[in-house]
N, C-alpha and C. Protein backbone atom coordinates (compact mmCIF):
# COMPACT_ATOMS: atom_id res chain seq x y z
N UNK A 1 29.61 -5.12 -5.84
CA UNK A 1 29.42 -3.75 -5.43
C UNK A 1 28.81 -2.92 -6.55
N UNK A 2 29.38 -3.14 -7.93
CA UNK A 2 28.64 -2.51 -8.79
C UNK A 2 27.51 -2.58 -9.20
N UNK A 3 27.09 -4.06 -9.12
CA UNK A 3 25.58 -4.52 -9.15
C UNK A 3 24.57 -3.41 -8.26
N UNK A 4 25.34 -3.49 -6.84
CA UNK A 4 23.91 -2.49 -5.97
C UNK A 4 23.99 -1.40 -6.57
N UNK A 5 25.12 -0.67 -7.12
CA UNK A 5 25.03 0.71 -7.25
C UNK A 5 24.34 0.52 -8.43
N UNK A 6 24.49 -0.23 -9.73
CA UNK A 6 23.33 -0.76 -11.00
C UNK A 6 22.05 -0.22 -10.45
N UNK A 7 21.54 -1.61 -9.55
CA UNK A 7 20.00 -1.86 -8.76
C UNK A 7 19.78 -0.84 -7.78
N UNK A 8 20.72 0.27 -7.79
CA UNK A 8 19.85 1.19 -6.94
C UNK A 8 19.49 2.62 -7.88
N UNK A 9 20.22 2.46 -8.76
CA UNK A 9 19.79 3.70 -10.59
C UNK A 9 18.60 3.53 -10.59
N UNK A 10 18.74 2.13 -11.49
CA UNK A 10 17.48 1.52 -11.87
C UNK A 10 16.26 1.76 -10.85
N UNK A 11 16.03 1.10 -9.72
CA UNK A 11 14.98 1.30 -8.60
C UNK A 11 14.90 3.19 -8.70
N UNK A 12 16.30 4.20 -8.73
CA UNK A 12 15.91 5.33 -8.42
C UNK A 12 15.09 6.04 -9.99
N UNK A 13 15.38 5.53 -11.04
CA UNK A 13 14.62 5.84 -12.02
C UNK A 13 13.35 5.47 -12.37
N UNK A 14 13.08 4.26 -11.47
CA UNK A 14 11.61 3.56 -11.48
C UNK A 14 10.87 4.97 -10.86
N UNK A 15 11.41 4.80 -9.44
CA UNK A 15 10.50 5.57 -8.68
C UNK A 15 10.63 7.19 -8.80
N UNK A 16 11.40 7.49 -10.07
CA UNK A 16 11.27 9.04 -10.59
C UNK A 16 10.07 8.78 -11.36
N UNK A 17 10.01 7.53 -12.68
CA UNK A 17 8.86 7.49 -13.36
C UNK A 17 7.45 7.35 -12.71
N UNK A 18 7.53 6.94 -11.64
CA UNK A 18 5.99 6.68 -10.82
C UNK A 18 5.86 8.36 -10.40
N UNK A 19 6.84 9.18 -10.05
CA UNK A 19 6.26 10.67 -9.72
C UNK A 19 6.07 11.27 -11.16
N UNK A 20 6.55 11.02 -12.00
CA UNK A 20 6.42 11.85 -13.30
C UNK A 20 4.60 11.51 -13.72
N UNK A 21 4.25 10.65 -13.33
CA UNK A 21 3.06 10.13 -13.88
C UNK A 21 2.08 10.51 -13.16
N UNK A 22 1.00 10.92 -13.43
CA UNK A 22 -0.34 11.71 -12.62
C UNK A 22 -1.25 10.60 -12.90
N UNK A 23 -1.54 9.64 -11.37
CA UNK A 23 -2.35 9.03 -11.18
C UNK A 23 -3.43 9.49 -10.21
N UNK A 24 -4.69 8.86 -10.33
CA UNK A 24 -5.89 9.27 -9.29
C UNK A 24 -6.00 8.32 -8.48
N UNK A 25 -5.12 7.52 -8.25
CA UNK A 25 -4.89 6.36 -7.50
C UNK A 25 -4.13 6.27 -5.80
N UNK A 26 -4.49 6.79 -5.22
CA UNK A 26 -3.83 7.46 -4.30
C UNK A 26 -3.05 6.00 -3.43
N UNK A 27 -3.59 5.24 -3.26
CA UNK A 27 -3.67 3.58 -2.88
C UNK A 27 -2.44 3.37 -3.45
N UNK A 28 -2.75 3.05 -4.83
CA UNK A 28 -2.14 2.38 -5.80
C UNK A 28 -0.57 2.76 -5.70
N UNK A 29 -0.21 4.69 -5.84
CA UNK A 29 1.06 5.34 -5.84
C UNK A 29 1.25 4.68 -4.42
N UNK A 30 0.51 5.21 -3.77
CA UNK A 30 1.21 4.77 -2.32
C UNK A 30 2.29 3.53 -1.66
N UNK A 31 1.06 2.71 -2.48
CA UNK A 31 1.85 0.81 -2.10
C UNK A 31 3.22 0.66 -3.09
N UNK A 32 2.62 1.49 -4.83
CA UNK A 32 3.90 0.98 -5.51
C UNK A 32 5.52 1.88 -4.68
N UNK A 33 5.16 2.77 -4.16
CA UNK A 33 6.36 3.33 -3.79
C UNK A 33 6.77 3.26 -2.60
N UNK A 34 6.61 3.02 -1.52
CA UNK A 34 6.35 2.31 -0.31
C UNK A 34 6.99 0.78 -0.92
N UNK A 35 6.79 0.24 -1.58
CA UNK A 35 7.20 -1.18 -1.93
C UNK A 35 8.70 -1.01 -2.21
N UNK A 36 8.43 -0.36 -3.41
CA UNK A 36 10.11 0.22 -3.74
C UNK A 36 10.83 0.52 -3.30
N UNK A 37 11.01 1.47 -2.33
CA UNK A 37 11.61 1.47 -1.62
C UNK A 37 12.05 0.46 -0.85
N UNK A 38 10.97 0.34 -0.02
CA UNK A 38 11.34 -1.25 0.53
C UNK A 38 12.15 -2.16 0.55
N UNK A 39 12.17 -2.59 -0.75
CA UNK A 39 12.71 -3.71 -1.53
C UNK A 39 14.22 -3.53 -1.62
N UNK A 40 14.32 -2.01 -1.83
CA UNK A 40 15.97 -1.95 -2.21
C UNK A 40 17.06 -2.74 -1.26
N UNK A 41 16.56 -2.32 0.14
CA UNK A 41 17.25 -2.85 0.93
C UNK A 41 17.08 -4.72 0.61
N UNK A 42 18.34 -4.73 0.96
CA UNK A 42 18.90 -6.82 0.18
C UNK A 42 18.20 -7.13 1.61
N UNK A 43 18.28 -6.50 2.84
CA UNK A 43 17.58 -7.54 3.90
C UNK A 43 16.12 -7.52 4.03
N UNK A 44 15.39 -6.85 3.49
CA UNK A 44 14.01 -6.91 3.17
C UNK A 44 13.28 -8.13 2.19
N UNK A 45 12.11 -9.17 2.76
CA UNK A 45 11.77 -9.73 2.16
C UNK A 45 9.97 -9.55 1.86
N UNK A 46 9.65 -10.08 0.32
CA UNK A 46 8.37 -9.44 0.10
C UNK A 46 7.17 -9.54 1.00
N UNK A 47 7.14 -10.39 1.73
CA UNK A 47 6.54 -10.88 2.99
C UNK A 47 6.49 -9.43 4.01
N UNK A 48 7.86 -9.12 4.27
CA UNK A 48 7.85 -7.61 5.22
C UNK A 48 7.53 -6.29 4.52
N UNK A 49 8.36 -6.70 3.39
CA UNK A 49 7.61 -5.22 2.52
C UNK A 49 5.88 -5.11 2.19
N UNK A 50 5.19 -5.90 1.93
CA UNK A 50 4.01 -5.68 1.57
C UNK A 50 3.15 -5.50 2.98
N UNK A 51 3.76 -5.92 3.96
CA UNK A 51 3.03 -5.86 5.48
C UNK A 51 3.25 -3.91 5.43
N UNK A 52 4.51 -4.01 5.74
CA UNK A 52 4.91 -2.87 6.04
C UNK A 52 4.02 -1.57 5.04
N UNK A 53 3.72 -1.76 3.76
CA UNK A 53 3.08 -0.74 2.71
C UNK A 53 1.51 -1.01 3.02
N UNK A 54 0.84 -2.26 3.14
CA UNK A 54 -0.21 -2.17 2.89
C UNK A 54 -0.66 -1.55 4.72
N UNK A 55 -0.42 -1.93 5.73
CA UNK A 55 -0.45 -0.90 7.04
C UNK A 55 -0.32 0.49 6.60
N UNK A 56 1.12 0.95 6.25
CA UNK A 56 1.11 2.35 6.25
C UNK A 56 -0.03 2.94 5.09
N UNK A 57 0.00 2.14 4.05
CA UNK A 57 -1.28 3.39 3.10
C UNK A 57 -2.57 2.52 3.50
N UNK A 58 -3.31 1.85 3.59
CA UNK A 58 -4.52 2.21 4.30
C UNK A 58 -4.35 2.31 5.62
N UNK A 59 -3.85 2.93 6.71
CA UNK A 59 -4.17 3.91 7.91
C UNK A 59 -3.73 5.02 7.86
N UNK A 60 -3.02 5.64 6.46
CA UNK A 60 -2.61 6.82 6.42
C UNK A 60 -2.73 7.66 5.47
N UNK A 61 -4.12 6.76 4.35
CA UNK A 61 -4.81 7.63 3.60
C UNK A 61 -5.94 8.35 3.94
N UNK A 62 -5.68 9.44 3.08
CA UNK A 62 -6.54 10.64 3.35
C UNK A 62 -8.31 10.23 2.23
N UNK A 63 -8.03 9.14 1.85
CA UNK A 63 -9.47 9.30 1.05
C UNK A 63 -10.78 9.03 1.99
N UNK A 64 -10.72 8.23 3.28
CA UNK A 64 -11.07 8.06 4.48
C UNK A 64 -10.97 9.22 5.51
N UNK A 65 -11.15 10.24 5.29
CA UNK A 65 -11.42 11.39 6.22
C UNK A 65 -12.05 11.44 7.71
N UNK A 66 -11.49 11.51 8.99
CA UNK A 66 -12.10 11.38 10.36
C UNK A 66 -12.35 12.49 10.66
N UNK A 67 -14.06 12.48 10.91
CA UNK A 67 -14.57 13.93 11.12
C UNK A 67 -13.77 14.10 13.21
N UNK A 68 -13.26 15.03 13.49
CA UNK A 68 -12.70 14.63 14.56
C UNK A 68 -13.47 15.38 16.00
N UNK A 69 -14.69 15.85 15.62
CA UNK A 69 -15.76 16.35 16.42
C UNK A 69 -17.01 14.90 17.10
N UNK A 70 -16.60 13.83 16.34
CA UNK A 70 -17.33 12.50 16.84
C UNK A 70 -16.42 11.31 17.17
N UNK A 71 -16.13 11.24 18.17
CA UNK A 71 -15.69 10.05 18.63
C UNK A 71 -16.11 8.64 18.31
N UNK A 72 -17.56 8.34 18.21
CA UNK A 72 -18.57 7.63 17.37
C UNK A 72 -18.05 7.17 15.78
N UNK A 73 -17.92 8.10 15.34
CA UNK A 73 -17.18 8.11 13.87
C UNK A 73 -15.74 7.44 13.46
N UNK A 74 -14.98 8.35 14.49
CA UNK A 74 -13.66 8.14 14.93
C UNK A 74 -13.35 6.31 15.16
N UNK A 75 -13.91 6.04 16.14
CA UNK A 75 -14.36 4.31 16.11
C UNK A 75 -14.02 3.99 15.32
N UNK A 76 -15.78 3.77 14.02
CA UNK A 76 -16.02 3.01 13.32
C UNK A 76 -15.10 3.35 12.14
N UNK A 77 -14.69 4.43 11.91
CA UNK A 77 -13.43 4.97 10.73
C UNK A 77 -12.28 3.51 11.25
N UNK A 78 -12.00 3.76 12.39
CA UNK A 78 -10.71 2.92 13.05
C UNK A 78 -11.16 1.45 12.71
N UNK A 79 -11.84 0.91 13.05
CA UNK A 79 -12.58 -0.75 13.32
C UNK A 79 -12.54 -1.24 11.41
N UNK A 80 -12.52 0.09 10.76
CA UNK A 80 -13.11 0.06 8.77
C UNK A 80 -11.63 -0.36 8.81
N UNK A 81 -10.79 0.43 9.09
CA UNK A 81 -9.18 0.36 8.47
C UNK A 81 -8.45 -1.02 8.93
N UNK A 82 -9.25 -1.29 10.38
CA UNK A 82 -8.69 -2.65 10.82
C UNK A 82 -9.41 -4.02 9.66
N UNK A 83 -10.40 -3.54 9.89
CA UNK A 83 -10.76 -4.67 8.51
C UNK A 83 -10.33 -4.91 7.81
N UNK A 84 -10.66 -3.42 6.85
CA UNK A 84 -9.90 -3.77 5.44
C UNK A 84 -8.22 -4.25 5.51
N UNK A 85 -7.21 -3.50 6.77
CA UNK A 85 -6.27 -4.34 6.88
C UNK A 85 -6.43 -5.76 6.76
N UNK A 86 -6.70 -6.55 7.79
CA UNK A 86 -7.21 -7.73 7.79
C UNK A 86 -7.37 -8.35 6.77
N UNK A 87 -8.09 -8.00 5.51
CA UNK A 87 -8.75 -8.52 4.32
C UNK A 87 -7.98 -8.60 3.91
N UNK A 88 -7.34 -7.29 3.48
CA UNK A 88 -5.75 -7.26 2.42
C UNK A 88 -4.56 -8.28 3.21
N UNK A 89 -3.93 -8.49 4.31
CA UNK A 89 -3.67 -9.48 4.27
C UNK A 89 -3.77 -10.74 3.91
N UNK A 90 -5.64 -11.56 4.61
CA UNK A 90 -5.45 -12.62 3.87
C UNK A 90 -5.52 -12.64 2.71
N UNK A 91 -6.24 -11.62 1.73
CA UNK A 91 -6.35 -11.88 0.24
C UNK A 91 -5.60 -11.06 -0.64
N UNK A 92 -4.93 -10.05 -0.49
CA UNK A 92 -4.09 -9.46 -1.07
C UNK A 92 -2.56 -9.45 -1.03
N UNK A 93 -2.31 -10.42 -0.30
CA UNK A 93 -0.57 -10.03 -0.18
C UNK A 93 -0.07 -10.73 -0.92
N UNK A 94 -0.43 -12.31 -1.44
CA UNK A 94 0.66 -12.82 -2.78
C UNK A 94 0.23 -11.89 -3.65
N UNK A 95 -0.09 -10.91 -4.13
CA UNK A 95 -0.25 -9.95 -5.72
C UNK A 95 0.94 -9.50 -5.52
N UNK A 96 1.91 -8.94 -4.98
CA UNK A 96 3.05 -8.32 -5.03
C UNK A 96 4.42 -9.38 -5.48
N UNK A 97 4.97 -9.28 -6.45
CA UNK A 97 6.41 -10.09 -6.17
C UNK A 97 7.96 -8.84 -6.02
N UNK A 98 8.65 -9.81 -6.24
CA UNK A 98 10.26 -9.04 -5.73
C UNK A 98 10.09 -7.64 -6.42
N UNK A 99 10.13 -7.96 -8.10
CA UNK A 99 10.33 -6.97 -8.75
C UNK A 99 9.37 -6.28 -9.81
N UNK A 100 7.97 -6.69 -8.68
CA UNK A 100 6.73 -6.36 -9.46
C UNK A 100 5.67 -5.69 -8.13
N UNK A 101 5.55 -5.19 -8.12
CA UNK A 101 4.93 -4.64 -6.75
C UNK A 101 3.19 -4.82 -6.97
N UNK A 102 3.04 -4.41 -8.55
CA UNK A 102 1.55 -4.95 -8.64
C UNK A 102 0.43 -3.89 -8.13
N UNK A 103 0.59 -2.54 -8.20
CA UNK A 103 0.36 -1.22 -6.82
C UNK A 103 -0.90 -1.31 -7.87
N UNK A 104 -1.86 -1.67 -8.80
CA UNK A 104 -3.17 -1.59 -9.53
C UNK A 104 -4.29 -2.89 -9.00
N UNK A 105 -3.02 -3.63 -8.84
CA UNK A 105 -4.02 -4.54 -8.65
C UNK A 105 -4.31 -4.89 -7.34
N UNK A 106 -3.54 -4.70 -6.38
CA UNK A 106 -3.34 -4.37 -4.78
C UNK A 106 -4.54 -3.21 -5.01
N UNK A 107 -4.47 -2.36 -5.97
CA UNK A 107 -5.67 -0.81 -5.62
C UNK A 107 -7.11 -1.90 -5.38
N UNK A 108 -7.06 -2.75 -6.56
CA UNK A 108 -8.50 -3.51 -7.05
C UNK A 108 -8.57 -4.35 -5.75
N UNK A 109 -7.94 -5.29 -5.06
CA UNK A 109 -8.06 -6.03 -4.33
C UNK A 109 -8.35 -5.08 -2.90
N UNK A 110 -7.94 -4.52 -2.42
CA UNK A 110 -7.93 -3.39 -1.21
C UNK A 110 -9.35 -2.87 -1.37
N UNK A 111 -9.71 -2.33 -2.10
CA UNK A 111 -10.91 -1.65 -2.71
C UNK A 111 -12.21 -2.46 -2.45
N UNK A 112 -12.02 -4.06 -2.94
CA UNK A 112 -12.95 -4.84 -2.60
C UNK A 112 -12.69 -5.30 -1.09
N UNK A 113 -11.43 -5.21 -0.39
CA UNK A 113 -11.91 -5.35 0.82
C UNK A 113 -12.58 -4.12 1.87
N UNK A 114 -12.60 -2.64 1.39
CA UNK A 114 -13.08 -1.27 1.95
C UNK A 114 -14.66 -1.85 1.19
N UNK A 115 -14.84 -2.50 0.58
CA UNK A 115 -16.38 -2.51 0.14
C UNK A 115 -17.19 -3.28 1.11
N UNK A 116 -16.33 -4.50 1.08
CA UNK A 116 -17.11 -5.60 2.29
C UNK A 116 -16.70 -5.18 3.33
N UNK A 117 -15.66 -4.67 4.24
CA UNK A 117 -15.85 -4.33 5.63
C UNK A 117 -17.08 -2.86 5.63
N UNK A 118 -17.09 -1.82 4.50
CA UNK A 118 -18.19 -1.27 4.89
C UNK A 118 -19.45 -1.24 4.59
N UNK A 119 -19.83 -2.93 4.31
CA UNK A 119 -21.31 -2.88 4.53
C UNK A 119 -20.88 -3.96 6.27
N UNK A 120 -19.85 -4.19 6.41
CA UNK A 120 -20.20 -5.04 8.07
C UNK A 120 -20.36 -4.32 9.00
N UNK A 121 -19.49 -2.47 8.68
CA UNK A 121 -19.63 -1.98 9.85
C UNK A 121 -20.66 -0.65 10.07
């Protein structure tokens, strides 16, 4: 019992230091804290957590803006995010472990898959 209450300090002081820190990484904060969370819970495994983070921050970043006057746009914005999902699955999801989330290098890997889905689409 004392252990979780230990591992849940610790995790809550991690993820105070990730807000104390001013990154331009919007990706990057996103997945590492989204992960963290995650993780705390003992029935969560890295397999569900990294599904679960890398879905929610690329379809729910704002650096991808939907002009919402073109439906046309709207689409191909949608069809970009399914890709790059896609990509980051097959090639990005072992970068994360238990107690390493890896939210820089998930930025680098994600990044190269928003590059190649948008010259396909």
């Amino acid at each position: 019992m004392e252990s979780m209450k230990l591992r849940a300090i610790v995790l809550a002081l991690m993820v105070l230091g990730m807000f104390a820190e001013q990154s331009s990484a919007a990706f990057s904060d996103c997945y590492t804290r989204c992960f963290i969370f995650c993780m705390i819970d003992p029935s969560q495994t890295v397999c569900k957590c990294t599904t679960k983070c890398l879905k929610q921050c690329i379809f729910n970043s704002d650096s991808e803006s939907v002009s919402t006057n073109s439906v046309h746009h709207e689409t191909d914005n949608s069809n970009l995010k399914f890709c790059k999902l896609g990509c980051a699955f097959s090639n990005c999801s072992t970068l994360s472990k238990k107690h390493q989330p890896n939210g820089e290098k998930m930025d680098d890997c994600v990044g190269s898959c928003s590059r190649n889905c948008t010259k396909s689409y």
